[in-house]
N, C-alpha and C. Protein backbone atom coordinates (compact mmCIF):
# COMPACT_ATOMS: atom_id res chain seq x y z
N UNK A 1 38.12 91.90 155.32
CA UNK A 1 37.86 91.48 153.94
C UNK A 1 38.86 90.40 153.53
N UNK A 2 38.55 89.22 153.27
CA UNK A 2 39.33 88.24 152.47
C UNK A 2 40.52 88.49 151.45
N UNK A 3 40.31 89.71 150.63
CA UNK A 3 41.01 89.89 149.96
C UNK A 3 42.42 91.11 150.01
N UNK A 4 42.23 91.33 151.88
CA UNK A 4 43.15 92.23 152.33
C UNK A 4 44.39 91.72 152.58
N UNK A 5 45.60 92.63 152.32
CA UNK A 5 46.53 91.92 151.83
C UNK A 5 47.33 91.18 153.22
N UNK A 6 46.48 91.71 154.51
CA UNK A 6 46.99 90.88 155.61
C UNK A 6 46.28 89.61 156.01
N UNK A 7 46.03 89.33 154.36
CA UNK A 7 45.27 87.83 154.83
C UNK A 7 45.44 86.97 153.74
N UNK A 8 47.22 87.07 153.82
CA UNK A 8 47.86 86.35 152.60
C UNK A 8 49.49 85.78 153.72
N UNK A 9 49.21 84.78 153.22
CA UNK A 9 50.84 84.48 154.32
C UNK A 9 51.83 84.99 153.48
N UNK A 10 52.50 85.66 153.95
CA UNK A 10 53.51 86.57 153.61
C UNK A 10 54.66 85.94 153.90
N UNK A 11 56.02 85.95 153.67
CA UNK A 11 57.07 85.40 153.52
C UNK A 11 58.30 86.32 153.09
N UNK A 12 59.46 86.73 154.03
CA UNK A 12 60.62 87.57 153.17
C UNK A 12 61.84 86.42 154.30
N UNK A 13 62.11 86.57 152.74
CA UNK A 13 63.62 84.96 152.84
C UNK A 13 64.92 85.20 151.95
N UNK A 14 65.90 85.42 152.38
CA UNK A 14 67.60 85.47 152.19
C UNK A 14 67.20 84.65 151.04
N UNK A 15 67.45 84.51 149.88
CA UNK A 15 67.80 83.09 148.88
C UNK A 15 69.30 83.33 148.78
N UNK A 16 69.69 81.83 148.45
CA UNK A 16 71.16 81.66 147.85
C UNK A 16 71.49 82.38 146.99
N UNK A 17 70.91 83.25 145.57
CA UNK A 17 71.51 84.08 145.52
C UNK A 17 72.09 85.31 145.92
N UNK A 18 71.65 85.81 147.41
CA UNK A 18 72.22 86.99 147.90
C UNK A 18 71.16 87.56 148.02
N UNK A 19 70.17 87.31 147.37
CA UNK A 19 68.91 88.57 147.06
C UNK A 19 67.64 88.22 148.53
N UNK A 20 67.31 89.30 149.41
CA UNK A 20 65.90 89.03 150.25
C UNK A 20 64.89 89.12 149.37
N UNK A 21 64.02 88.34 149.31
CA UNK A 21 62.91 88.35 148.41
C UNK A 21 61.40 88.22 149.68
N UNK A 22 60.41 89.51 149.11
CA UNK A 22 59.21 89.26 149.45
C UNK A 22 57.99 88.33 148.78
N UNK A 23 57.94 87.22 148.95
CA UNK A 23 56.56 86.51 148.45
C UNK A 23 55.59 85.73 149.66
N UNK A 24 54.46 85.29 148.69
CA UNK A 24 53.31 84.84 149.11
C UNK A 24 53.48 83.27 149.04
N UNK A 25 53.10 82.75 150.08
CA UNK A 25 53.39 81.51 150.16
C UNK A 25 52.14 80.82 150.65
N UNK A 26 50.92 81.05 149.68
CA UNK A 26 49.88 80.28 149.94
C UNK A 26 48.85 78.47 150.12
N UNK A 27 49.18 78.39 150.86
CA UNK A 27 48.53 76.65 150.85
C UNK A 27 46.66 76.48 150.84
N UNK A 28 47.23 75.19 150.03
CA UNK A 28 45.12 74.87 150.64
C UNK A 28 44.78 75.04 152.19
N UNK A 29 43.39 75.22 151.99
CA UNK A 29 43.21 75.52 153.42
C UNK A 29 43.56 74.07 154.09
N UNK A 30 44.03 74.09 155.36
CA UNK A 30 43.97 72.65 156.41
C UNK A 30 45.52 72.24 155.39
N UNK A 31 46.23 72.77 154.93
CA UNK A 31 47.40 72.05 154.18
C UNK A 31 48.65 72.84 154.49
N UNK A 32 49.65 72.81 155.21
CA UNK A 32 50.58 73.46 155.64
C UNK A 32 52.33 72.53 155.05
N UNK A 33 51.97 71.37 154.37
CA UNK A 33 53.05 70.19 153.92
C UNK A 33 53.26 71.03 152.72
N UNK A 34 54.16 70.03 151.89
CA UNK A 34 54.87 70.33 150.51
C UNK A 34 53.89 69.43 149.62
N UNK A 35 53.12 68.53 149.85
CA UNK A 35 52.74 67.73 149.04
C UNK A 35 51.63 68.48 148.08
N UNK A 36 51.56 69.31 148.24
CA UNK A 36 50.22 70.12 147.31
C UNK A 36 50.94 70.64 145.96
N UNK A 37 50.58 70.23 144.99
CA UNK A 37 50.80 70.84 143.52
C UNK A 37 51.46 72.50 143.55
N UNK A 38 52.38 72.78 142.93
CA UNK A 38 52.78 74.70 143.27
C UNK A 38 52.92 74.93 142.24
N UNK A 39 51.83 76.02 141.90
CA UNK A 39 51.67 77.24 141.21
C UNK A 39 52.79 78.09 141.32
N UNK A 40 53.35 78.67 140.36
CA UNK A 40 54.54 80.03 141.05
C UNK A 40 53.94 81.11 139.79
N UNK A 41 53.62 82.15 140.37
CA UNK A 41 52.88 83.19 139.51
C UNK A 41 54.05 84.10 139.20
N UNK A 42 54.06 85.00 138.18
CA UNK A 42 55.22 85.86 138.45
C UNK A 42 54.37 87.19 137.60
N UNK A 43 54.43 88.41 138.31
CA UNK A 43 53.99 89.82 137.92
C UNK A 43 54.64 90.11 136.93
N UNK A 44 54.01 91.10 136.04
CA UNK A 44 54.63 92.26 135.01
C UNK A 44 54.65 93.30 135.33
N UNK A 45 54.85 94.46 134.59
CA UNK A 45 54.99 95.94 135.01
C UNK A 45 54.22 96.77 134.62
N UNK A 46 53.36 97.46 135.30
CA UNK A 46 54.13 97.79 136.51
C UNK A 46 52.98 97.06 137.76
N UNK A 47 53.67 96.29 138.59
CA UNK A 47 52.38 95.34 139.17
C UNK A 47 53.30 94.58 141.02
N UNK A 48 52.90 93.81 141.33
CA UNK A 48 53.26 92.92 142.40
C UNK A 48 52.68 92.20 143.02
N UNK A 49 52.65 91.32 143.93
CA UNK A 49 52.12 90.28 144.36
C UNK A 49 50.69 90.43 143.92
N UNK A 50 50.30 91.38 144.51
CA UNK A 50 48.54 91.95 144.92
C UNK A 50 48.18 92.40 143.42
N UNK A 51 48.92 91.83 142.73
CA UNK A 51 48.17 91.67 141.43
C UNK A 51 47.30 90.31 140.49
N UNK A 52 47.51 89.54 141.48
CA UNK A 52 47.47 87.80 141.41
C UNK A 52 46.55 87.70 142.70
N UNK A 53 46.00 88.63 143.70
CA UNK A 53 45.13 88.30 144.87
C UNK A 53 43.86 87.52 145.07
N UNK A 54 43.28 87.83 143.89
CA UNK A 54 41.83 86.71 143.33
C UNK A 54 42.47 85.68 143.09
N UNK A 55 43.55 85.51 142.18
CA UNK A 55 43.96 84.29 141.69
C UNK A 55 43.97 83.18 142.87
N UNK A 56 45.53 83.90 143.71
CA UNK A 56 45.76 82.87 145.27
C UNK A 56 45.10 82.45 145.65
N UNK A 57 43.91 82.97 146.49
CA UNK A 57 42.89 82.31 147.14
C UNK A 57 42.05 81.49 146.42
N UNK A 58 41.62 81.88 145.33
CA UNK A 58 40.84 80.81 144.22
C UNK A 58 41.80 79.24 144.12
N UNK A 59 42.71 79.65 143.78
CA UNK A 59 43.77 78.52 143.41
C UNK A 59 43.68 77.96 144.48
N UNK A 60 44.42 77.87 145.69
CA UNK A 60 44.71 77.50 146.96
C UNK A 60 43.47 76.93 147.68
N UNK A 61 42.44 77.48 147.20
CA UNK A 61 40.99 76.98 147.32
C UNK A 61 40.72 75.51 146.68
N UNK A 62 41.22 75.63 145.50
CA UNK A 62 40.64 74.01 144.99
C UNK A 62 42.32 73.23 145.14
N UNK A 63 43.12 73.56 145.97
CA UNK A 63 44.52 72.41 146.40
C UNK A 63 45.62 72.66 146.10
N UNK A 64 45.68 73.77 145.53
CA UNK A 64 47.05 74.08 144.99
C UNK A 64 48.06 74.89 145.94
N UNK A 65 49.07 75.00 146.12
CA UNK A 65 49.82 75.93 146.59
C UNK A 65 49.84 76.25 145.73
N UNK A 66 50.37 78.20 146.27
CA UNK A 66 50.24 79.29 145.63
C UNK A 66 51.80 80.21 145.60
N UNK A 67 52.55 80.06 145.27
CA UNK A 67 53.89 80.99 145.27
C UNK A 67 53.86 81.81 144.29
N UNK A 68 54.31 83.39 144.69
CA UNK A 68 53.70 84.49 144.15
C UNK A 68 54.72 85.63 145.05
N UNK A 69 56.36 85.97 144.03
CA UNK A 69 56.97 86.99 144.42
C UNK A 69 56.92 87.95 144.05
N UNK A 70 57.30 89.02 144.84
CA UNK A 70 57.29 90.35 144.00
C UNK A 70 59.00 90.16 143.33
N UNK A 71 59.22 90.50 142.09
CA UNK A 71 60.49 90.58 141.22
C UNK A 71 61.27 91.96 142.27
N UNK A 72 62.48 91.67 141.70
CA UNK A 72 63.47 92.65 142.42
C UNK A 72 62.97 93.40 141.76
N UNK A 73 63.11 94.99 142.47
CA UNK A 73 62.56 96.45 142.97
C UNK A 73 61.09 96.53 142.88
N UNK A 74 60.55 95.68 143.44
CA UNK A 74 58.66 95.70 143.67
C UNK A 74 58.83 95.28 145.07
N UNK A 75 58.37 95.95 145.97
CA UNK A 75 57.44 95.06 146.94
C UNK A 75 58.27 95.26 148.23
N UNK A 76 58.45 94.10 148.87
CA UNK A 76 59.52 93.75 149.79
C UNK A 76 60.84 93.41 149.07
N UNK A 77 60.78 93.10 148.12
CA UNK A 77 62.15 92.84 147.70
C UNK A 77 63.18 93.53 147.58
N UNK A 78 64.47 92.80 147.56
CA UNK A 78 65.09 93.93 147.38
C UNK A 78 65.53 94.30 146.44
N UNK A 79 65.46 95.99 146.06
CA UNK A 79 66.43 97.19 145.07
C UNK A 79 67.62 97.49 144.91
N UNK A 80 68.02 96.06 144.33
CA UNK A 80 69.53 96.38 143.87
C UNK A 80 70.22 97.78 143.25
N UNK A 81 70.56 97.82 143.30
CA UNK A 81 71.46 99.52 142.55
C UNK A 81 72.04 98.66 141.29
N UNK A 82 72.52 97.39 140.96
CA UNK A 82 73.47 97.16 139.71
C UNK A 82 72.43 96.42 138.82
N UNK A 83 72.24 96.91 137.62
CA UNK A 83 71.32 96.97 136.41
C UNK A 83 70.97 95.42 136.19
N UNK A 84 72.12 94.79 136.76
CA UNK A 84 72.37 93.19 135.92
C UNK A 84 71.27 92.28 136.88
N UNK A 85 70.88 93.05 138.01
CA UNK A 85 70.03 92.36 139.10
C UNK A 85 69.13 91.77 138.55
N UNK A 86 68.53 93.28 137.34
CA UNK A 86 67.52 92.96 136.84
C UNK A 86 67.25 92.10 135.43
N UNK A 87 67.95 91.45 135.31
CA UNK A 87 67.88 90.61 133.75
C UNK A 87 66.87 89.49 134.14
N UNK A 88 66.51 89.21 132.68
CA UNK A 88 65.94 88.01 133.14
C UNK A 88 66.32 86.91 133.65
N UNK A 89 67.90 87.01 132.97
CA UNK A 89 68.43 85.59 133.72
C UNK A 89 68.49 85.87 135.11
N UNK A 90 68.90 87.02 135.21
CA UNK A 90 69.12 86.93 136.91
C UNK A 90 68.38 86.54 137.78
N UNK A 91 67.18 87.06 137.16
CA UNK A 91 65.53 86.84 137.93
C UNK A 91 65.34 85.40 137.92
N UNK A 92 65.39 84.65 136.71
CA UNK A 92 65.47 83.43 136.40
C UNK A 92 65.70 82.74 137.75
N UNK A 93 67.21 83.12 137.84
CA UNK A 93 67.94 82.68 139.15
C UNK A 93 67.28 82.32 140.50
N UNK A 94 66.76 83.83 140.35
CA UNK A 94 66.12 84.13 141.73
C UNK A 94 64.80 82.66 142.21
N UNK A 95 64.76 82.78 141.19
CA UNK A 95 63.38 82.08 141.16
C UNK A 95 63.43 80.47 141.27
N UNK A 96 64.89 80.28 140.77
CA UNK A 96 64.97 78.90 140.99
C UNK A 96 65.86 78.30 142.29
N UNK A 97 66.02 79.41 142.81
CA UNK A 97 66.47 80.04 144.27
C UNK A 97 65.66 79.53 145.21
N UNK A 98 64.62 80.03 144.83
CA UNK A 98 63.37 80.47 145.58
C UNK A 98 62.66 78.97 145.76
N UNK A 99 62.23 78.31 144.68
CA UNK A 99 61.87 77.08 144.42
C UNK A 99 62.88 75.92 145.79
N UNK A 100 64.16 76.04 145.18
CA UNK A 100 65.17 75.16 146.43
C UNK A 100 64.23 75.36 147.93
N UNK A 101 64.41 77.06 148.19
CA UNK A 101 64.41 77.69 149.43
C UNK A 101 63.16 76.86 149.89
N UNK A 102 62.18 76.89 149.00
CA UNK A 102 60.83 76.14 149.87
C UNK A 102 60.29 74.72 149.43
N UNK A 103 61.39 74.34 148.91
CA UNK A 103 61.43 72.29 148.72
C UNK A 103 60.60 72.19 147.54
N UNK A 104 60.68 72.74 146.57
CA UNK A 104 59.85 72.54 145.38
C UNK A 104 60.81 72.14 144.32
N UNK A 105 60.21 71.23 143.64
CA UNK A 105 61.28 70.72 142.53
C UNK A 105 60.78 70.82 141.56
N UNK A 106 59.53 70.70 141.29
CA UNK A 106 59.03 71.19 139.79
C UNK A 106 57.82 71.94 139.70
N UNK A 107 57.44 72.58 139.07
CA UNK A 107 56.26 74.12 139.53
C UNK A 107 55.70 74.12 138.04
N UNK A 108 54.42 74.60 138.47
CA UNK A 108 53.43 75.26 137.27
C UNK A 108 53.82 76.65 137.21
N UNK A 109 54.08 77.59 136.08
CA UNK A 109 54.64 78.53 135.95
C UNK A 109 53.33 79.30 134.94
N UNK A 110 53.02 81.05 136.15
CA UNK A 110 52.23 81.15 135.07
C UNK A 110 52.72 82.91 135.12
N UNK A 111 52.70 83.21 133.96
CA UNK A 111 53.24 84.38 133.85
C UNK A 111 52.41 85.72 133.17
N UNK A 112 52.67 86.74 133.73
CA UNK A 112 51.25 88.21 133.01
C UNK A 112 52.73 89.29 132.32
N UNK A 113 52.63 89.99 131.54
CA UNK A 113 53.26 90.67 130.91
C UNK A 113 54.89 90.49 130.79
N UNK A 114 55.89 91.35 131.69
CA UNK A 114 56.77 91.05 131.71
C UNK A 114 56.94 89.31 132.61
N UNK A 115 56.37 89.07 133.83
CA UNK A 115 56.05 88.18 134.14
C UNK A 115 56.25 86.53 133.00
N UNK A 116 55.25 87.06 132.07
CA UNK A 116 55.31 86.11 130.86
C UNK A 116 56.60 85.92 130.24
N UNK A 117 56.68 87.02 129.98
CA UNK A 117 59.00 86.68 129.21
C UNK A 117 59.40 85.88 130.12
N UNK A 118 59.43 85.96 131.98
CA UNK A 118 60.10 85.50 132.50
C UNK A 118 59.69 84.09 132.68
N UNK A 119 58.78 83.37 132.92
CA UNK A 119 58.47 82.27 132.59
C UNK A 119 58.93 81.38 131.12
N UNK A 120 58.73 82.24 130.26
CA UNK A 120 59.43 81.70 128.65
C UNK A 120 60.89 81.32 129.16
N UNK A 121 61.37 82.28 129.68
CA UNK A 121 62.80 82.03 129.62
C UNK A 121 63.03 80.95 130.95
N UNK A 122 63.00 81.18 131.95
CA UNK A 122 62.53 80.06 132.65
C UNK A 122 62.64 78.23 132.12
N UNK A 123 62.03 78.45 131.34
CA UNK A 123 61.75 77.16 130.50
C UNK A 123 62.85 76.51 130.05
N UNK A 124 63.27 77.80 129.46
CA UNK A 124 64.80 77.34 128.57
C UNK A 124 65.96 77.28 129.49
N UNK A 125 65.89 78.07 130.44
CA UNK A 125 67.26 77.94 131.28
C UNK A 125 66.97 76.85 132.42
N UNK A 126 66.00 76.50 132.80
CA UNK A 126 65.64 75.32 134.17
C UNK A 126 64.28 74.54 133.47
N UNK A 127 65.04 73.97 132.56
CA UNK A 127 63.78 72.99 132.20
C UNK A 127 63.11 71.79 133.09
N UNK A 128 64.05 71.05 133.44
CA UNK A 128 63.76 70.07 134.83
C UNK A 128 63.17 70.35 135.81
N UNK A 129 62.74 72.03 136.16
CA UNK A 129 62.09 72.60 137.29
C UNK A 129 60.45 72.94 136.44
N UNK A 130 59.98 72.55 135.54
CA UNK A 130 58.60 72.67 134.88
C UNK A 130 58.22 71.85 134.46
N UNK A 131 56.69 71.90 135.06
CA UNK A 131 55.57 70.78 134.53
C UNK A 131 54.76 71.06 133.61
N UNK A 132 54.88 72.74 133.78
CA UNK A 132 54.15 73.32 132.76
C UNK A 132 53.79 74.86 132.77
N UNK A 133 53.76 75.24 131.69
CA UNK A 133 53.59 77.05 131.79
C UNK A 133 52.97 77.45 131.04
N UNK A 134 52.08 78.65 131.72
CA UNK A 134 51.02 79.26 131.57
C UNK A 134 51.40 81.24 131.27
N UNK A 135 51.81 81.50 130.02
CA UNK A 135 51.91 83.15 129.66
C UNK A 135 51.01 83.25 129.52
N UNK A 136 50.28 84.67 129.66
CA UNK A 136 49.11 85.68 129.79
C UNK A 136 49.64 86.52 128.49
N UNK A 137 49.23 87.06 127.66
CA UNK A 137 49.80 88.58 127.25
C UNK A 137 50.95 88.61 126.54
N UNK A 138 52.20 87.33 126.39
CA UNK A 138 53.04 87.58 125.53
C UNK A 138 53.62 86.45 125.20
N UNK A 139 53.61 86.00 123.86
CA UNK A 139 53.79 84.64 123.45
C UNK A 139 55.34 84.20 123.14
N UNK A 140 55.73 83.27 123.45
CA UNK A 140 56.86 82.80 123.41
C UNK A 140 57.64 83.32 121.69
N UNK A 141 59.21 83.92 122.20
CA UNK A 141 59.84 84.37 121.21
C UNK A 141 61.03 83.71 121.49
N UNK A 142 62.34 83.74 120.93
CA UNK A 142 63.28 82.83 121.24
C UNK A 142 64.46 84.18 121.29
N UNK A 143 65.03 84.24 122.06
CA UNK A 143 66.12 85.10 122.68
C UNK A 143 67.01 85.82 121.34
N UNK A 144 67.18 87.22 121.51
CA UNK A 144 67.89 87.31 120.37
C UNK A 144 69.52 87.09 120.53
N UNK A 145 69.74 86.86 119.67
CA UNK A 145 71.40 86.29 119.33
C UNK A 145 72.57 87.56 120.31
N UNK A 146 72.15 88.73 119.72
CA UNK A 146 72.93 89.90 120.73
C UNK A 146 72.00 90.95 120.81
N UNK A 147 72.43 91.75 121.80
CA UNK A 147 71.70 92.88 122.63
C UNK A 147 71.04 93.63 121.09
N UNK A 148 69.87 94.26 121.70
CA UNK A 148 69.49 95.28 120.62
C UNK A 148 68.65 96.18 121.21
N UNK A 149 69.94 97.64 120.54
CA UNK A 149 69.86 98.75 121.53
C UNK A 149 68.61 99.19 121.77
N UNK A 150 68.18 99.80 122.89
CA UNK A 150 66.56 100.53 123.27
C UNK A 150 66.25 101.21 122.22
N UNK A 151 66.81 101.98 121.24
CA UNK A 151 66.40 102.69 120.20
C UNK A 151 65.82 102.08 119.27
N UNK A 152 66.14 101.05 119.02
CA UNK A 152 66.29 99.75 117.66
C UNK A 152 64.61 99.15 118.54
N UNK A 153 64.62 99.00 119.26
CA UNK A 153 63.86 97.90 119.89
C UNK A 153 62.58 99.06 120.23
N UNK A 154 62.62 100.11 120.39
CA UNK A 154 61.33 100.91 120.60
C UNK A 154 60.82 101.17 118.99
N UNK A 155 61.81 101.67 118.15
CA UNK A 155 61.53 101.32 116.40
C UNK A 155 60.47 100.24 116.10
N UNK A 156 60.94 99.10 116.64
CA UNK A 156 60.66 97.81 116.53
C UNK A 156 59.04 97.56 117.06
N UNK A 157 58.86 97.82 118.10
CA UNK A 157 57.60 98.00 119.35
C UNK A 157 57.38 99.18 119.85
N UNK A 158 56.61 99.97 118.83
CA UNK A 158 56.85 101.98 119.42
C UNK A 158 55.88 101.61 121.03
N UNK A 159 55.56 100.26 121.58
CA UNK A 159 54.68 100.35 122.75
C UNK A 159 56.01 100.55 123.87
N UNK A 160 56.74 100.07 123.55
CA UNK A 160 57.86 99.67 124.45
C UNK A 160 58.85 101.38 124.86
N UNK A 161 58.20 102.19 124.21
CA UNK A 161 58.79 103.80 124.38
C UNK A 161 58.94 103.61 125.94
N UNK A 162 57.94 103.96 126.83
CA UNK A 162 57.59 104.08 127.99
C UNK A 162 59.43 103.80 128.82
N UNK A 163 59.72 102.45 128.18
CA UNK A 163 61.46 101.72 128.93
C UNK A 163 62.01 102.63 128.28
N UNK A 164 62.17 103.45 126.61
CA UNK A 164 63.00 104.88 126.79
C UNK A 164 62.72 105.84 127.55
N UNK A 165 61.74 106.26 127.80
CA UNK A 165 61.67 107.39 129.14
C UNK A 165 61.66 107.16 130.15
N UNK A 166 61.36 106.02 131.09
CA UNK A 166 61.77 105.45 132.49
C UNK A 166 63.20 105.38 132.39
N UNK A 167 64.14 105.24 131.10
CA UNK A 167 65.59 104.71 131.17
C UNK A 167 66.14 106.57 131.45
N UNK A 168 65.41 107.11 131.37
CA UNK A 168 66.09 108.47 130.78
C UNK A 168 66.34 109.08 132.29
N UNK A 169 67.23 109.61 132.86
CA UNK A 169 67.88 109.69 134.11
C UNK A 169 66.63 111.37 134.60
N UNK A 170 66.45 112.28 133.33
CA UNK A 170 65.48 113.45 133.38
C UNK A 170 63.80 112.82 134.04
N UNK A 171 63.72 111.29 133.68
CA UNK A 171 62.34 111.63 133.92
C UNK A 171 61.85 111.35 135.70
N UNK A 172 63.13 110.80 136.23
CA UNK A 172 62.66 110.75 137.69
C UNK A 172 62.01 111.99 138.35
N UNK A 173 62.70 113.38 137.73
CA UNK A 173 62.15 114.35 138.48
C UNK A 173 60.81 114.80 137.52
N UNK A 174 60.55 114.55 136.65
CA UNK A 174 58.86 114.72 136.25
C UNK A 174 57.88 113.53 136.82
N UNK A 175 58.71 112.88 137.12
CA UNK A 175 57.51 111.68 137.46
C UNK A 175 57.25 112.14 139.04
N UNK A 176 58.21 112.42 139.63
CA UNK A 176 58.08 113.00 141.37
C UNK A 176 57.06 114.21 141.25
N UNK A 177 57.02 115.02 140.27
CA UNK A 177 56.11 115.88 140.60
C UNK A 177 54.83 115.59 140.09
N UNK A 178 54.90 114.19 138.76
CA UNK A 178 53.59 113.94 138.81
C UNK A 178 52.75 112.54 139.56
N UNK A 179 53.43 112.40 140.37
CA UNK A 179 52.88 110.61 140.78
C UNK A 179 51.74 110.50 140.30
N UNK A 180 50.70 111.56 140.95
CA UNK A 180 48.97 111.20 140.93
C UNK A 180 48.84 110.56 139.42
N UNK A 181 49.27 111.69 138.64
CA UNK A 181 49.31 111.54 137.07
C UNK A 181 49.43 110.03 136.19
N UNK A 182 50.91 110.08 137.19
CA UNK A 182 51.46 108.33 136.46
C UNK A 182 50.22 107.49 137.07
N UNK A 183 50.70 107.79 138.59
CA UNK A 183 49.47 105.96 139.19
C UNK A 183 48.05 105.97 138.31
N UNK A 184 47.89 106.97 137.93
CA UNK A 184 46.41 106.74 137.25
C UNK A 184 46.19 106.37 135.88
N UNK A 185 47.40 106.25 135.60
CA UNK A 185 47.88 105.97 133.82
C UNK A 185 47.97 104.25 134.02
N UNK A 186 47.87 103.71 135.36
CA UNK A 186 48.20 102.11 135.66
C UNK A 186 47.41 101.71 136.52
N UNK A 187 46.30 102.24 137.03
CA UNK A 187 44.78 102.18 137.40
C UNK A 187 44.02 100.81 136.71
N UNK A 188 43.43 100.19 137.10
CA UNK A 188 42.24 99.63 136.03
C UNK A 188 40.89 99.87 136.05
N UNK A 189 40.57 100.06 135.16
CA UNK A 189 39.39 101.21 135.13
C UNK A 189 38.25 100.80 135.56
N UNK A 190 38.55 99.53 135.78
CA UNK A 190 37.39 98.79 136.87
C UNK A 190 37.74 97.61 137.36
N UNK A 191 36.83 96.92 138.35
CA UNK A 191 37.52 95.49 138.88
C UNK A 191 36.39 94.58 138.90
N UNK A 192 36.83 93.79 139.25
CA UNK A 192 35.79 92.24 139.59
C UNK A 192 34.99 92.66 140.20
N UNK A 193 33.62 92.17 140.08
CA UNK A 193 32.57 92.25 140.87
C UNK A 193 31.45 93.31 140.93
């Protein structure tokens, strides 16, 4: 089947920041150069590469390269243990890491949920690396001035609860006994076609 995930060029590469990262490194067909336009997709949560799988091949189909990582602790990548791995800036990093690593200097950026923040921010911290960006699902906000605690911020967005109980150290062992439970809470209740 075309859309099996061993029929995606796959890619896991050291970047300069320290971090191994798993992504998709898709070209037009008959196109294996740098000269093709690059897409860089980036996932939300809870999601990874093979959440963008229609997209790649469609894209890469009419000329585009296709770059498409899984974010640190998805995928092949790697699961840092220190919290700060995961910021956006850090990710930011990663990404403009990632860009060097495979000779790209300026990218179409398109982003789905959390994905989308990271592209926003993106923007602001490596502007010279965008031609242009594409959020799904969450519209550009401008960084707040200082931290605001998970309590304040679930108040704020009662959707955003879910990051108080994933943060909560108790719920690893309810979620182990319910996997079936969770994966089906992040199911889509139907697909293409």
């Amino acid at each position: 089947m075309e859309l099996d995930p061993k029929n995606f060029n796959h890619r896991y590469e050291r970047l300069s920041t320290g971090r191994n990262y798993h992504f998709i490194d898709q070209y037009p067909p008959g196109d294996h150069g740098t000269d093709s336009p690059t897409l860089l997709l980036v996932h939300g949560f809870p999601d990874c590469w093979y959440g963008w799988r229609y997209q790649i091949k469609a894209w890469a189909a009419q000329g585009w390269r296709v770059v498409v990582p899984d974010k640190p602790g998805y995928g092949g990548t790697d699961q840092p243990k220190d919290i700060k791995a995961y910021t956006t800036k850090s990710i930011c990093a990663d990404l403009a890491a990632l860009l060097d690593l495979i000779g790209v200097q300026r990218v179409i950026l398109v982003g789905h949920d959390w994905g989308a923040e990271t592209v926003w921010r993106f923007c602001l911290w490596h502007t010279q690396r965008v031609r242009a960006v594409i959020a799904l699902s969450v519209p550009f906000y401008p960084p707040a001035p200082e931290h605001i605690p998970m309590d304040e911020m679930v108040r704020r967005v009662p959707s955003f609860g879910y990051q108080k109980y994933l943060a909560d150290p108790k719920s690893a062992a309810e979620i182990d006994q319910n996997v079936g439970t969770l994966v089906s809470k992040f199911r889509p209740l139907s697909t293409p076609n």
